[in-house]
Protein backbone atom coordinates (compact mmCIF):
# COMPACT_ATOMS: atom_id res chain seq x y z
CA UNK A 1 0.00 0.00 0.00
CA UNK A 2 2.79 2.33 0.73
CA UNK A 3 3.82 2.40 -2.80
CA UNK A 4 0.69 3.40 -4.07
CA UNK A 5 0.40 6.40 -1.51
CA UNK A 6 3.91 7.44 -2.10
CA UNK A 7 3.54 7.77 -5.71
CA UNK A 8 3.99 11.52 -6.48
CA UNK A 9 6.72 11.73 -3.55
CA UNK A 10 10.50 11.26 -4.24
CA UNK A 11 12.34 8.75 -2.02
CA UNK A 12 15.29 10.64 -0.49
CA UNK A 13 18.27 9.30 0.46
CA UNK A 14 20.18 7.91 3.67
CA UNK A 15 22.01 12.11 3.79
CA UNK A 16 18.45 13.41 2.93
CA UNK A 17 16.29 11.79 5.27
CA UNK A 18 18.75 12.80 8.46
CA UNK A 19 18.96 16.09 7.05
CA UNK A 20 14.81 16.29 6.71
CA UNK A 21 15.00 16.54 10.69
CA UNK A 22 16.44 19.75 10.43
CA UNK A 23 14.26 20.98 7.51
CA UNK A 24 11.40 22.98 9.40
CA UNK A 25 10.62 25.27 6.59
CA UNK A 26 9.74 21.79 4.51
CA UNK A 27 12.30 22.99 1.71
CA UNK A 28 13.61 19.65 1.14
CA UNK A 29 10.92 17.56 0.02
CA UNK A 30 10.71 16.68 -3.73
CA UNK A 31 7.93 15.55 -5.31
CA UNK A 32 8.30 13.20 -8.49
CA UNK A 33 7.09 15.45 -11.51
CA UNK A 34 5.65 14.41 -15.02
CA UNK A 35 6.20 16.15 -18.34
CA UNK A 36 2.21 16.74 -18.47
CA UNK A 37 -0.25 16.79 -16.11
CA UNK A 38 -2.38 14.54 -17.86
CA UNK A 39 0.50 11.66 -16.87
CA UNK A 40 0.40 12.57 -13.66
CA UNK A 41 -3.51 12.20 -12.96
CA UNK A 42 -2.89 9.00 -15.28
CA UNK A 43 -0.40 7.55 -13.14
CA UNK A 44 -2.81 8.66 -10.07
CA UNK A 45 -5.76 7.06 -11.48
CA UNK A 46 -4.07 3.69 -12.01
CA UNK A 47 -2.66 3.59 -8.84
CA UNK A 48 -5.41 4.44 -7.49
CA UNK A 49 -6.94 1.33 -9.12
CA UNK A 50 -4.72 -1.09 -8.14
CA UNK A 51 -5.21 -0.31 -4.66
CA UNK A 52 -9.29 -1.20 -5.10
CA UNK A 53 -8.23 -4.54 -6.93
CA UNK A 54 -5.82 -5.15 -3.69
CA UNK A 55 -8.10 -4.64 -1.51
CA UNK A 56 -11.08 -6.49 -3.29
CA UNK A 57 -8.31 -9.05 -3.25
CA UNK A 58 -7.75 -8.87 0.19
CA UNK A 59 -11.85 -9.19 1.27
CA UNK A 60 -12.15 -12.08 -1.24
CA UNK A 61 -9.47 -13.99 0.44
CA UNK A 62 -10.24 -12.65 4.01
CA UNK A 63 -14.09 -14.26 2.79
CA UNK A 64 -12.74 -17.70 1.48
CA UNK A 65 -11.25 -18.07 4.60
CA UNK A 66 -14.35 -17.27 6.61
CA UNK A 67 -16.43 -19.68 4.34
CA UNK A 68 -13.93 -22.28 4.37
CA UNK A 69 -14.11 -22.06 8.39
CA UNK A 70 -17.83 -22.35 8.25
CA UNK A 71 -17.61 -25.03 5.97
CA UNK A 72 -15.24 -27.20 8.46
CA UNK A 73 -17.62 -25.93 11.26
CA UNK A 74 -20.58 -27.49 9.66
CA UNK A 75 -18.96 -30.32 9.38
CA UNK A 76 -18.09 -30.59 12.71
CA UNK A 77 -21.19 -30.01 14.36
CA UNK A 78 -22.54 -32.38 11.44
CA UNK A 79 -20.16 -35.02 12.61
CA UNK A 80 -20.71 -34.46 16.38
CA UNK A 81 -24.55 -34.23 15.60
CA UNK A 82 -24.66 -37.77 13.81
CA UNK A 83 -22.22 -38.83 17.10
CA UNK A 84 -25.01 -38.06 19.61
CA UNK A 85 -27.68 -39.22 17.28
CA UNK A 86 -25.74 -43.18 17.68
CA UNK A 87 -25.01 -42.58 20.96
CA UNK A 88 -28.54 -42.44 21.83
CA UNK A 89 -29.69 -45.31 19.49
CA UNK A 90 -27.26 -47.04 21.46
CA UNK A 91 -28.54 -46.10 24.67
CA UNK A 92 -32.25 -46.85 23.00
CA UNK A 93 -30.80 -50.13 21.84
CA UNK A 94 -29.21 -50.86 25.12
CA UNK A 95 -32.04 -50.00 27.20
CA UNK A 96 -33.92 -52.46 24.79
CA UNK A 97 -31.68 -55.25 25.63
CA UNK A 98 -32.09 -54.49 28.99
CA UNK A 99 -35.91 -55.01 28.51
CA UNK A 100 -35.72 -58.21 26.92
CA UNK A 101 -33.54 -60.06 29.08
CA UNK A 102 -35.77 -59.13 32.06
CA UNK A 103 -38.61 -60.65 29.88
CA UNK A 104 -36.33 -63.98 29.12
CA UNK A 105 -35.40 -64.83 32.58
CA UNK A 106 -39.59 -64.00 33.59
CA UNK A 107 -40.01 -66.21 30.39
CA UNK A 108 -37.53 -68.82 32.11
CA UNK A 109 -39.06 -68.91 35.36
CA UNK A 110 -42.42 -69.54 34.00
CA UNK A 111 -41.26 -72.54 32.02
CA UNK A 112 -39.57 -73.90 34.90
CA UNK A 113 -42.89 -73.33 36.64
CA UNK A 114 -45.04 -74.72 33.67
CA UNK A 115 -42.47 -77.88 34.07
CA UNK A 116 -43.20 -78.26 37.54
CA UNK A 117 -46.77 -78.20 36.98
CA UNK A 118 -46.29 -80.68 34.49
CA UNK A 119 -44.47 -82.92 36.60
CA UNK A 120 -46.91 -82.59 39.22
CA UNK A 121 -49.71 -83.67 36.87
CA UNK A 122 -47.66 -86.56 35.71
CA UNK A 123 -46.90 -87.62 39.24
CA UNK A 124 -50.70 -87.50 40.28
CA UNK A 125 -51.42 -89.37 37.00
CA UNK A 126 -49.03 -92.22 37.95
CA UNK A 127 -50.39 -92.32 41.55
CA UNK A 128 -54.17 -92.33 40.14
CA UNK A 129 -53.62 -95.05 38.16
CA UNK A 130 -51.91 -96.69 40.87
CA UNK A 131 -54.50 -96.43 42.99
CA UNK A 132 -57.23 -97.51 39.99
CA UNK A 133 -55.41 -100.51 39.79
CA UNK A 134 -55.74 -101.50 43.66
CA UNK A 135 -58.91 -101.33 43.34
């Protein structure tokens, strides 16, 4: 940028720069002159140009770098989103486990019950006919 704003002004040397501290009257300074005018304001102009097109260079980059850090945000929360969402089907599918195993060992314990019953019948069977055949 500081070539751009510097155009018109001559760049003194090492000597005239120390020397500048002393100038107080400002009868040092040189400014870099053109044949015409016209060159001048053209020279002006175009610098004045390329410092737009730097700086709409400088906000499209400083913008592809927001956007690309949205982007990897997204993603992110996206990622951590989809995370919590298996999480929870896992806790869901746990849970569900859970639920069914309680319901197999209750299933258990009534077949064990059903085979007691069963038993019992088939014991009172053998003593009825035990008894139907002493008398």
């Amino acid at each position: 940028m500081a070539s751009f704003s510097a155009l018109l002004l001559g760049r003194p040397s090492l000597i005239e720069g120390v020397s500048r501290i002393f100038d107080f009257a400002g009868a040092l300074n040189k400014y870099n002159t053109t044949a015409m005018d016209v060159d001048a304001d053209r020279r002006a102009i175009m610098a004045d140009w390329r410092a737009i097109g730097r700086d709409i260079e400088s906000a499209m980059q400083a913008s592809q770098a927001k956007f690309e850090a949205l982007q990897a945000s997204q993603a992110k929360f996206e990622a951590q989103h989809a995370l919590e969402a298996l999480q929870g089907s896992k806790a869901g599918l746990q849970a569900l486990r859970a639920e069914l195993q309680s319901e197999l060992k209750a299933n258990e314990r009534s077949v064990e019950l059903i085979k007691g019953v069963l038993n019992s019948v088939g014991r009172l069977e053998e003593k009825k006919q035990k008894l139907s055949g002493a008398l």
